[in-house]
N, C-alpha and C. Protein backbone atom coordinates (compact mmCIF):
# COMPACT_ATOMS: atom_id res chain seq x y z
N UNK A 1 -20.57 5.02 -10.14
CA UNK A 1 -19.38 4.31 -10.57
C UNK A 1 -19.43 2.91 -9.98
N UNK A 2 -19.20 1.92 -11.05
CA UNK A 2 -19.29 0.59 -9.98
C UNK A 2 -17.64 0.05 -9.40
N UNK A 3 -17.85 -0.74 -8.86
CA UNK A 3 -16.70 -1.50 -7.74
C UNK A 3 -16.13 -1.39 -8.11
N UNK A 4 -15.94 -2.01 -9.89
CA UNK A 4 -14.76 -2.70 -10.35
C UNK A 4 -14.25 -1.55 -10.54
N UNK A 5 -14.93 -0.66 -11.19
CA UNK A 5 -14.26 1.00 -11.92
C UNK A 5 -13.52 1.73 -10.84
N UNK A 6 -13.90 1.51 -9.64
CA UNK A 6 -13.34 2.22 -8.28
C UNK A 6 -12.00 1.40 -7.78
N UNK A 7 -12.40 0.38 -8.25
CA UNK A 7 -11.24 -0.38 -7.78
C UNK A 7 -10.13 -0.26 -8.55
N UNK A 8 -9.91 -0.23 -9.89
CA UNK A 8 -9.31 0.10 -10.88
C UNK A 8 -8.49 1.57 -10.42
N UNK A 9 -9.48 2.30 -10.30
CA UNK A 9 -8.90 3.58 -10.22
C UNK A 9 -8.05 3.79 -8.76
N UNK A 10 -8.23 3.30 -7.87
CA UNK A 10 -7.60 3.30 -6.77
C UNK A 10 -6.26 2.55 -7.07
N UNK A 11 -6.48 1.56 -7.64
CA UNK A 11 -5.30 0.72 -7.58
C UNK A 11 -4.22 1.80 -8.63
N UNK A 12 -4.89 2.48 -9.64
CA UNK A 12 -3.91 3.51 -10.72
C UNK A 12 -3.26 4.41 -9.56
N UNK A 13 -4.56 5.05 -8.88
CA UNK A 13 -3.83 6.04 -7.89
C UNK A 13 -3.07 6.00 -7.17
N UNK A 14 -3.05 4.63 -6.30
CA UNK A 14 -1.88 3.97 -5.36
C UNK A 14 -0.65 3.97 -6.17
N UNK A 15 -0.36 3.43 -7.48
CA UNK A 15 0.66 3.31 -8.09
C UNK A 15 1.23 4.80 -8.22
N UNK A 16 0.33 5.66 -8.95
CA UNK A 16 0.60 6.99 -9.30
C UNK A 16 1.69 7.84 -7.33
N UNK A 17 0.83 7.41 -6.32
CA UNK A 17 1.41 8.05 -5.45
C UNK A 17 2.72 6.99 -5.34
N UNK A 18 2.23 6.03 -5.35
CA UNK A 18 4.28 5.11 -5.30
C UNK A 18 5.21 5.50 -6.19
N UNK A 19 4.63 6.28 -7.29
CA UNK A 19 5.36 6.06 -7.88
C UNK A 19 6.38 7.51 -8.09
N UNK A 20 5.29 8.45 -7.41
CA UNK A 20 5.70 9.79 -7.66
C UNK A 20 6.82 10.04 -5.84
N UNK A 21 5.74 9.26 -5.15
CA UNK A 21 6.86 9.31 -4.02
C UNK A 21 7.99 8.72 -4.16
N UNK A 22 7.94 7.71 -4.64
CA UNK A 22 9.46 7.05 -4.46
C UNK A 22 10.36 7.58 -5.11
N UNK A 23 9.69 8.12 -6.61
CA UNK A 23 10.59 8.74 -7.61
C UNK A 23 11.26 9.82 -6.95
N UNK A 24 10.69 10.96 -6.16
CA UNK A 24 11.41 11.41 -5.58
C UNK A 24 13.26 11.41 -4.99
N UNK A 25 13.23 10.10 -4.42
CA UNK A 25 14.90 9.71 -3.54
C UNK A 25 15.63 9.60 -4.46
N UNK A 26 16.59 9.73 -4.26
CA UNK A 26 17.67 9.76 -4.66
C UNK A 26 18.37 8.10 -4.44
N UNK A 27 17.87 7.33 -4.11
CA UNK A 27 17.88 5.69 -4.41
C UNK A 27 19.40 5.57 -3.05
N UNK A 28 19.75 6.53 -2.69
CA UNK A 28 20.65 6.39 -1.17
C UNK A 28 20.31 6.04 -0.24
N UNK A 29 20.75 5.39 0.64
CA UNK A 29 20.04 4.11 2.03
C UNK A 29 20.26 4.88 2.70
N UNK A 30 21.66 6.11 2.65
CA UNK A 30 21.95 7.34 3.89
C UNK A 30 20.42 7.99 4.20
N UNK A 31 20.15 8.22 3.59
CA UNK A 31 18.61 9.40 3.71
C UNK A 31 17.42 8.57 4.27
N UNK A 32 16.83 9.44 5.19
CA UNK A 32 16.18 8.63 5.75
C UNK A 32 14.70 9.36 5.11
N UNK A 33 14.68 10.46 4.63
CA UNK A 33 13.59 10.96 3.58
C UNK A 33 13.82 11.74 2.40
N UNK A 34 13.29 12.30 1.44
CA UNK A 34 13.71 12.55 0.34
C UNK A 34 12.90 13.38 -0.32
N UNK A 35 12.40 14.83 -0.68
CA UNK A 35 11.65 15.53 -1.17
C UNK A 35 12.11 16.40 -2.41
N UNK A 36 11.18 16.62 -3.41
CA UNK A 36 11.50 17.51 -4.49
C UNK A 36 11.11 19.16 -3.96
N UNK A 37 11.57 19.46 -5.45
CA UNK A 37 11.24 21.25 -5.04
C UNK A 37 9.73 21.75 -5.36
N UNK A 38 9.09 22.08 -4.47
CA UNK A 38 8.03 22.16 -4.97
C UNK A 38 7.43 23.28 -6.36
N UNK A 39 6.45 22.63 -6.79
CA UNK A 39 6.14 23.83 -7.23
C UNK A 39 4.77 23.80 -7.62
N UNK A 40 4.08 24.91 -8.34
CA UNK A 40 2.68 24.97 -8.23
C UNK A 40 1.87 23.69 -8.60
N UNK A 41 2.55 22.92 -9.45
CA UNK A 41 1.66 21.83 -9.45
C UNK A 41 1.88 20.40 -8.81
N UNK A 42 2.85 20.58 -8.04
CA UNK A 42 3.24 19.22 -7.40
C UNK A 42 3.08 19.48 -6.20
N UNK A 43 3.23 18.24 -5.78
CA UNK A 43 3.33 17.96 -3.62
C UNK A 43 4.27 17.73 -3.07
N UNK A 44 4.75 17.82 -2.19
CA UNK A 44 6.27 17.13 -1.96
C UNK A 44 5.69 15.98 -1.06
N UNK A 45 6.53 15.20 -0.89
CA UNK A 45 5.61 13.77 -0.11
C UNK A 45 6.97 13.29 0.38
N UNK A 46 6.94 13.05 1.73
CA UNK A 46 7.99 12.77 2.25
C UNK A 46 8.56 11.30 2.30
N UNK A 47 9.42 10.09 2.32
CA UNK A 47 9.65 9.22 1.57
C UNK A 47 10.71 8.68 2.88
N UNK A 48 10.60 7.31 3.52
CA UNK A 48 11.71 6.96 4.70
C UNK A 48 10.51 5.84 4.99
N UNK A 49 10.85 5.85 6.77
CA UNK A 49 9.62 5.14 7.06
C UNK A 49 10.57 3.59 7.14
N UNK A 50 9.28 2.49 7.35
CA UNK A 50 10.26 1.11 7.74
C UNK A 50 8.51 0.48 7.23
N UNK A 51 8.83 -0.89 6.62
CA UNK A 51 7.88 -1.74 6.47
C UNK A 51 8.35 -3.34 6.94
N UNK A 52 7.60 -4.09 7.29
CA UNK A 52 7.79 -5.46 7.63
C UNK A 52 6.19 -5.54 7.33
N UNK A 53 6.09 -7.37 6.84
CA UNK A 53 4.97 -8.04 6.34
C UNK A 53 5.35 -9.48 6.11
N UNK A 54 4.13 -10.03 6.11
CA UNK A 54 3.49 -11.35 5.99
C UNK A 54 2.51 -11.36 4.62
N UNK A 55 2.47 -12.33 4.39
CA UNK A 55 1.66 -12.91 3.37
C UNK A 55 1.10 -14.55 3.63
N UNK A 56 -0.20 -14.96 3.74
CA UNK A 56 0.03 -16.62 4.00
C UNK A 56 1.65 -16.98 4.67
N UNK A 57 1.15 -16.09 6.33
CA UNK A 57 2.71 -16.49 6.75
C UNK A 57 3.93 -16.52 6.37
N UNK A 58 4.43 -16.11 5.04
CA UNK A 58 5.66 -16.22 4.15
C UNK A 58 5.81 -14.44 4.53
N UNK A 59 7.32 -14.30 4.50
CA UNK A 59 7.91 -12.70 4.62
C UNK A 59 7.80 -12.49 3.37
N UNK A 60 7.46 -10.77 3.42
CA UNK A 60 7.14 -10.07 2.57
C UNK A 60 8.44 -9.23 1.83
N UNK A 61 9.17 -9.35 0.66
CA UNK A 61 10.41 -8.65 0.96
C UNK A 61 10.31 -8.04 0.09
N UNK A 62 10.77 -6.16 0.49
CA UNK A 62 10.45 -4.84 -0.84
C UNK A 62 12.11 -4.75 -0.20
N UNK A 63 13.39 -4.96 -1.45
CA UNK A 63 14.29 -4.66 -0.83
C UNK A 63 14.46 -3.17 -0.94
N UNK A 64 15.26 -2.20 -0.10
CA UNK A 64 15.38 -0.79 -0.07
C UNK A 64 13.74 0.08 -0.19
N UNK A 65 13.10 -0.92 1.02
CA UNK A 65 11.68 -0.40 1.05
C UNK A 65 11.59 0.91 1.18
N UNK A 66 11.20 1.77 0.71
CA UNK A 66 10.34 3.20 0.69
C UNK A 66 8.87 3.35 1.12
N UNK A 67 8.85 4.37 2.43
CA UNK A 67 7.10 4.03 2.81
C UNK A 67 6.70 5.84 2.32
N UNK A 68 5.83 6.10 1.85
CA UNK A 68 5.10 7.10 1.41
C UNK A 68 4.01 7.01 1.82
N UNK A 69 3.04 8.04 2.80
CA UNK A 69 1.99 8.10 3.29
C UNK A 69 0.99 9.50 3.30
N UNK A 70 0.82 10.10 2.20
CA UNK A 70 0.51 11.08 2.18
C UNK A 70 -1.32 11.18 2.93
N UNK A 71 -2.15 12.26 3.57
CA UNK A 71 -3.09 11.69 4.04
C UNK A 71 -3.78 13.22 3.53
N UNK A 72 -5.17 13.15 4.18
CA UNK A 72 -6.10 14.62 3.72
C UNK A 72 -7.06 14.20 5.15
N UNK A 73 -7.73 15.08 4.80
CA UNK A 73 -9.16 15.38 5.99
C UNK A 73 -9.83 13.88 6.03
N UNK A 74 -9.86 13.31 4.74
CA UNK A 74 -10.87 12.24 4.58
C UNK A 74 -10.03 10.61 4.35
N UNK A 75 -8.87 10.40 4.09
CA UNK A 75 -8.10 8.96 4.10
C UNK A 75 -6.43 9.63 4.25
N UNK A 76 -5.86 8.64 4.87
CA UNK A 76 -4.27 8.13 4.38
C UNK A 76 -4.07 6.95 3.70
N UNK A 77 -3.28 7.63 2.37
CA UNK A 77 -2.93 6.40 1.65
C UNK A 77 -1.30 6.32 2.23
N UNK A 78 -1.17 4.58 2.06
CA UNK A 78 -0.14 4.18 2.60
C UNK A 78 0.48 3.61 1.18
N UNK A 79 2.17 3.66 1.03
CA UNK A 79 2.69 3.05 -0.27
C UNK A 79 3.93 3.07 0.06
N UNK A 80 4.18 1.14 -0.46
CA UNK A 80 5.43 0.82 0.17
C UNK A 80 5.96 0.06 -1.13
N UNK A 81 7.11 0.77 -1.56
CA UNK A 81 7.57 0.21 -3.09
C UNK A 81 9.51 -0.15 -3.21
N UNK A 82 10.57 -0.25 -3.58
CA UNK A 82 11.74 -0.57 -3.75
C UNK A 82 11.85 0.95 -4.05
N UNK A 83 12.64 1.18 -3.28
CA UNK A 83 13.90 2.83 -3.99
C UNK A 83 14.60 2.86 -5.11
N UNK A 84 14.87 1.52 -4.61
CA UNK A 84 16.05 0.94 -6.02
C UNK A 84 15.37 1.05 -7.33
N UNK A 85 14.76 0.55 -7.53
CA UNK A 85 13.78 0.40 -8.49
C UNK A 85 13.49 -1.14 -8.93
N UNK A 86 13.77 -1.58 -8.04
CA UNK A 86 13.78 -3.57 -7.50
C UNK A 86 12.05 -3.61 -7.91
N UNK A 87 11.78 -3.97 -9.22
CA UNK A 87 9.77 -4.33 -9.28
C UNK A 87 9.84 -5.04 -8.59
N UNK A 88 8.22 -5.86 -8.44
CA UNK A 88 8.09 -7.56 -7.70
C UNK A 88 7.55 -7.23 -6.78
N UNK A 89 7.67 -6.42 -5.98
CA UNK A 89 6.60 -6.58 -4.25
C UNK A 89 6.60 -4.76 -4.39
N UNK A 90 5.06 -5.11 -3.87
CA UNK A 90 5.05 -3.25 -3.22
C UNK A 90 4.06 -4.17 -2.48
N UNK A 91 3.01 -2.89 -1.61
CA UNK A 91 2.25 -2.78 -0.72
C UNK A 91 1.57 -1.08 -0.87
N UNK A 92 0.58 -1.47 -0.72
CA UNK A 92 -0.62 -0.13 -0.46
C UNK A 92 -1.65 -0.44 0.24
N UNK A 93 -1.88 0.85 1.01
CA UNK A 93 -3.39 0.49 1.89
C UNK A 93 -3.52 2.06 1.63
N UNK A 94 -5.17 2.18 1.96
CA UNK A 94 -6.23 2.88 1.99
C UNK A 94 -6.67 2.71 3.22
N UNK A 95 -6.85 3.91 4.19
CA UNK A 95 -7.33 3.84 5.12
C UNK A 95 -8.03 5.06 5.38
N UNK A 96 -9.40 5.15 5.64
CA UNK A 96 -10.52 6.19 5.73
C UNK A 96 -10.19 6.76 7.32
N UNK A 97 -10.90 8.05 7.44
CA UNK A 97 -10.53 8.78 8.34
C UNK A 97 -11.30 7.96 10.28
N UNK A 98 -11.82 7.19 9.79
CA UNK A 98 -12.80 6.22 11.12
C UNK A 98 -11.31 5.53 11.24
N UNK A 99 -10.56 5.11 10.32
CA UNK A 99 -9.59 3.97 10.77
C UNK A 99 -10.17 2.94 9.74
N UNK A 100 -10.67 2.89 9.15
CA UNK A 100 -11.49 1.19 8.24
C UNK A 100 -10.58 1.43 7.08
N UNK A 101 -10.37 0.34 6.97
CA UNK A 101 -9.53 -0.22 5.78
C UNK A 101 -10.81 -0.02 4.38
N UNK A 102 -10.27 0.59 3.31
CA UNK A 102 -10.79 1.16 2.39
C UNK A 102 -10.31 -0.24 1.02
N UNK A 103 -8.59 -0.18 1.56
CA UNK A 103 -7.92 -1.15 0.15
C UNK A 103 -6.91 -1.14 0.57
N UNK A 104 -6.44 -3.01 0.59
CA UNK A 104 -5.48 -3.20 0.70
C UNK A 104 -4.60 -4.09 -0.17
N UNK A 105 -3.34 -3.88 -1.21
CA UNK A 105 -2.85 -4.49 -2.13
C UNK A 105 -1.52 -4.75 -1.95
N UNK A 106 -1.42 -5.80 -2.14
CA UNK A 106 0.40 -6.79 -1.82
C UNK A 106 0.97 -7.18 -3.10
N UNK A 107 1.40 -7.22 -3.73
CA UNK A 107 1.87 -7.79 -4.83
C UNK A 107 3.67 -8.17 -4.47
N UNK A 108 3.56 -9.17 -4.82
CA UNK A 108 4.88 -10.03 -4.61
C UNK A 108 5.45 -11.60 -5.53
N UNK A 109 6.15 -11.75 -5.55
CA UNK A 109 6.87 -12.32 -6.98
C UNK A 109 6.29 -13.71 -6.52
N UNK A 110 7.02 -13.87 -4.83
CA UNK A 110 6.69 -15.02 -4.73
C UNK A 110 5.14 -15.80 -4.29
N UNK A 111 4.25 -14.72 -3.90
CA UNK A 111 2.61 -14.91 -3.91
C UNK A 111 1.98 -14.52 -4.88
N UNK A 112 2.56 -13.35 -5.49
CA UNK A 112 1.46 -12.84 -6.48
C UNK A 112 0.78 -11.95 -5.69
N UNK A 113 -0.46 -11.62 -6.76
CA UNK A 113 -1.04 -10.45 -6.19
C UNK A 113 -2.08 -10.66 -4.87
N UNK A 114 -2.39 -10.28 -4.12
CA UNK A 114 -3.15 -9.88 -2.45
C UNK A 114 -3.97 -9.05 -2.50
N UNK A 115 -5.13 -8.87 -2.73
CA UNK A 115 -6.14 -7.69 -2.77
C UNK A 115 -7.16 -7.81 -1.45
N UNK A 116 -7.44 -6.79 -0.89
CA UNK A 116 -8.57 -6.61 0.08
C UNK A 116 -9.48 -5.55 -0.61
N UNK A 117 -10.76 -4.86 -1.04
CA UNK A 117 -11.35 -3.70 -1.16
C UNK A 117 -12.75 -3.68 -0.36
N UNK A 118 -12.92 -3.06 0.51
CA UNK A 118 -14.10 -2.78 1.29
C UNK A 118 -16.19 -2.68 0.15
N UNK A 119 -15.12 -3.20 -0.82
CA UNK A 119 -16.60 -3.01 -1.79
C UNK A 119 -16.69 -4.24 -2.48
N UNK A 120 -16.04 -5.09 -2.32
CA UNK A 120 -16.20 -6.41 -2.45
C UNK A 120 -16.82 -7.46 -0.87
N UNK A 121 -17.51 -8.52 -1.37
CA UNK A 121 -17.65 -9.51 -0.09
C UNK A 121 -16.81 -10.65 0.29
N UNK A 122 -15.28 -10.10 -0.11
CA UNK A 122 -14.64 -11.12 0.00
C UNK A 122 -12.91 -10.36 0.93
N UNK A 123 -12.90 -11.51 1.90
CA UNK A 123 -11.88 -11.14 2.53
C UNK A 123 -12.37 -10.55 4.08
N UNK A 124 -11.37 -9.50 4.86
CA UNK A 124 -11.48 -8.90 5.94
C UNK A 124 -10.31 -8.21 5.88
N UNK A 125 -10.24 -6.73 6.83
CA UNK A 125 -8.96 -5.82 7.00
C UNK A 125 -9.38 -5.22 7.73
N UNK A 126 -8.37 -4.97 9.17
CA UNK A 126 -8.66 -3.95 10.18
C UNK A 126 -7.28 -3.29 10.34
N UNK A 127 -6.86 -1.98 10.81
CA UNK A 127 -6.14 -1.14 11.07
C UNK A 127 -6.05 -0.36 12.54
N UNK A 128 -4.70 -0.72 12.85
CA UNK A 128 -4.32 -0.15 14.20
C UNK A 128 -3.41 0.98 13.97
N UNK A 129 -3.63 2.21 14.61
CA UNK A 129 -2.79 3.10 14.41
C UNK A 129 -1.69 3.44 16.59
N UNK A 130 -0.34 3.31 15.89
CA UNK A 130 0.58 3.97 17.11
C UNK A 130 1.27 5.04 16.64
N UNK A 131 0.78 5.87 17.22
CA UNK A 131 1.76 7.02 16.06
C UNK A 131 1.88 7.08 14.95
N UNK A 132 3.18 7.15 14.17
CA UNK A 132 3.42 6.97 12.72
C UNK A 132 3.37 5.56 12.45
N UNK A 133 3.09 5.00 13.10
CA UNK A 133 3.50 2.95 12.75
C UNK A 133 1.57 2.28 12.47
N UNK A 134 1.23 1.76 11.35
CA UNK A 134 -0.27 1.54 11.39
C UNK A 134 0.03 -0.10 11.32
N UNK A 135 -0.53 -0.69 11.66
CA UNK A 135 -0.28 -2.14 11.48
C UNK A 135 -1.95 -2.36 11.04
N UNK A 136 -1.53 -3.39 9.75
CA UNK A 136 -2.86 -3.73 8.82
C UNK A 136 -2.81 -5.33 8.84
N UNK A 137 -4.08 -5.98 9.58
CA UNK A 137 -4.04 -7.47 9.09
C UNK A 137 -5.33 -7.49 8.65
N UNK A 138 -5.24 -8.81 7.94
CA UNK A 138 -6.69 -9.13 7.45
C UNK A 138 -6.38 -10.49 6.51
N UNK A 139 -7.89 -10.84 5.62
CA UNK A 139 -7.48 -11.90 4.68
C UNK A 139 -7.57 -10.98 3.13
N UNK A 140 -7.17 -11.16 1.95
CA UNK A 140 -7.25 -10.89 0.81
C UNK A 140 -7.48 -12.01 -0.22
N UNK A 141 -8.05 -11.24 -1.31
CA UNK A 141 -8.31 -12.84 -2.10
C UNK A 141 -6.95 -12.56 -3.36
N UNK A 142 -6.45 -13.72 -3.85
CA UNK A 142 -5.32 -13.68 -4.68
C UNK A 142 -6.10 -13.81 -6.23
N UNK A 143 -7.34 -13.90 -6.00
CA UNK A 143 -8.43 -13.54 -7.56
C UNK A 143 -7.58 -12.16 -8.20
N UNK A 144 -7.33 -12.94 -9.41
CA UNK A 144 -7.01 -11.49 -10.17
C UNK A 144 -7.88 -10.81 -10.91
N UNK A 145 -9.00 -11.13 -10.55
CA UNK A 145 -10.50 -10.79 -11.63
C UNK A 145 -11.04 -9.31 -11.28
N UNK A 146 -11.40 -8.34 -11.79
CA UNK A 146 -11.61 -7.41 -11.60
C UNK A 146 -12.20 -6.86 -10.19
N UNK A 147 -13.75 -7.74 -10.11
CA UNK A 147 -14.49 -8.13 -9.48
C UNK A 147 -14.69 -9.60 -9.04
N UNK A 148 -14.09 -10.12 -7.90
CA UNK A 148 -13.78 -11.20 -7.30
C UNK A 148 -15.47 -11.44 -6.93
N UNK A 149 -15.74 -12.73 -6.97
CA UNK A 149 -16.74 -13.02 -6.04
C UNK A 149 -16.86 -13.91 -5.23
N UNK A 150 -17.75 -13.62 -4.31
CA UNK A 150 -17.75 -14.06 -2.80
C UNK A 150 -17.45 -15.59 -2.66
N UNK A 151 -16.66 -16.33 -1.60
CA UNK A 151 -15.70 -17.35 -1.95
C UNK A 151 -14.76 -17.56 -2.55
N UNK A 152 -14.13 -16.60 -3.16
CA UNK A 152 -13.06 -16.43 -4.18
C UNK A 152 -11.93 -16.92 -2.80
N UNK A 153 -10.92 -17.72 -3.44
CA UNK A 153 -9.95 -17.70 -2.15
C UNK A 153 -9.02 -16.81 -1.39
N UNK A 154 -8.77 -16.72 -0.12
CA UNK A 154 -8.12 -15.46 0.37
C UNK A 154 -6.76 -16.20 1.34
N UNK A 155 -5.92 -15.64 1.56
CA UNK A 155 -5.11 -16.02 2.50
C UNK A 155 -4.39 -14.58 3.40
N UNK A 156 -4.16 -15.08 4.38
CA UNK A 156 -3.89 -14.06 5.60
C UNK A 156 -2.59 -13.00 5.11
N UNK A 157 -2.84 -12.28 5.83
CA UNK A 157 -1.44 -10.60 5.92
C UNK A 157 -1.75 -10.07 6.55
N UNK A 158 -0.34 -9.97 7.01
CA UNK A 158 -0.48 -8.59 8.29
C UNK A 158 1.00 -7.78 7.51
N UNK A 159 0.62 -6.46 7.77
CA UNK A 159 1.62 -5.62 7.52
C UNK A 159 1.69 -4.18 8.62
N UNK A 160 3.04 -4.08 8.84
CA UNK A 160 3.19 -3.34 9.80
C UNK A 160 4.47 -2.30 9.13
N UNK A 161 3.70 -1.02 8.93
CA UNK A 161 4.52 0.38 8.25
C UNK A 161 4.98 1.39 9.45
N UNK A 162 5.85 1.60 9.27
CA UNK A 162 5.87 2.97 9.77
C UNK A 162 6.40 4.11 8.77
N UNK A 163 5.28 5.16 8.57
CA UNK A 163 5.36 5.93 8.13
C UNK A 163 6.58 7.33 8.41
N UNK A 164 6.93 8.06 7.23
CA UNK A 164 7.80 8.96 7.78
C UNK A 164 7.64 9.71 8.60
């Protein structure tokens, strides 16, 4: 499978888990998490959490942020989207079980889109984990091209989640 096709598909999947986590809440600021009923074919994914971020130094704002972090043996994906249902800014990272940043995506009204992917030569992303709180900086390139190439321009982010 090449980059671009992986990249594609990650970026569907990130959405797919934002979208199924967030859908979850009940869009109330009281709740600090929010789960469905399970059943044989679903997950329940727990939904709370706190996000703050940067972009090229500018604040990052998901109002009535929702953090969703579901993880397995081999990555935690991280997904930070509006409850409300406010479009315009989310946040997702990919982070492999070493700690290495896999993919990291910002999208915001007032930057636009932020991409990092570990299969491109463009950019940097490292990951600190404290507990439930992972803090992600690095550079991303704002190329909206499938496959960015090397020199494509990037500007700085740091984002700091805490997961539920």
């Amino acid at each position: 499978m090449s980059h671009s096709s992986t990249r594609r598909l990650s970026a569907r999947g990130l959405t797919a888990v934002a979208a199924l986590a967030l859908g979850a809440c009940s869009g109330s600021s009281d709740s600090a998490s929010a789960s469905a009923s399970p059943t044989p074919s679903s997950t329940v994914i727990a939904v709370g959490g706190s996000f703050k971020g940067t972009v090229n130094d500018e604040a990052v704002t998901i109002p009535d942020a929702g953090v969703a972090c579901p993880s397995d043996a081999a990555r935690t994906t991280i997904a930070v989207a509006s409850q409300s249902g406010t479009a315009g800014s989310s946040a997702s990272v990919v982070i492999d079980a070493d700690g290495q940043v896999l993919l990291a995506d910002i999208t915001t009204a007032e930057s636009g889109p932020v991409s990092y992917s570990d299969g491109f030569n463009v950019g940097s992303a490292i990951a600190e984990q404290d507990g439930k709180t992972w803090t992600v900086r690095g550079e991303g390139t704002t190329s909206t091209d499938a496959s960015p190439a090397p020199g494509s321009p990037v500007v700085p982010f740091e984002l700091t989640i805490t997961c539920p």
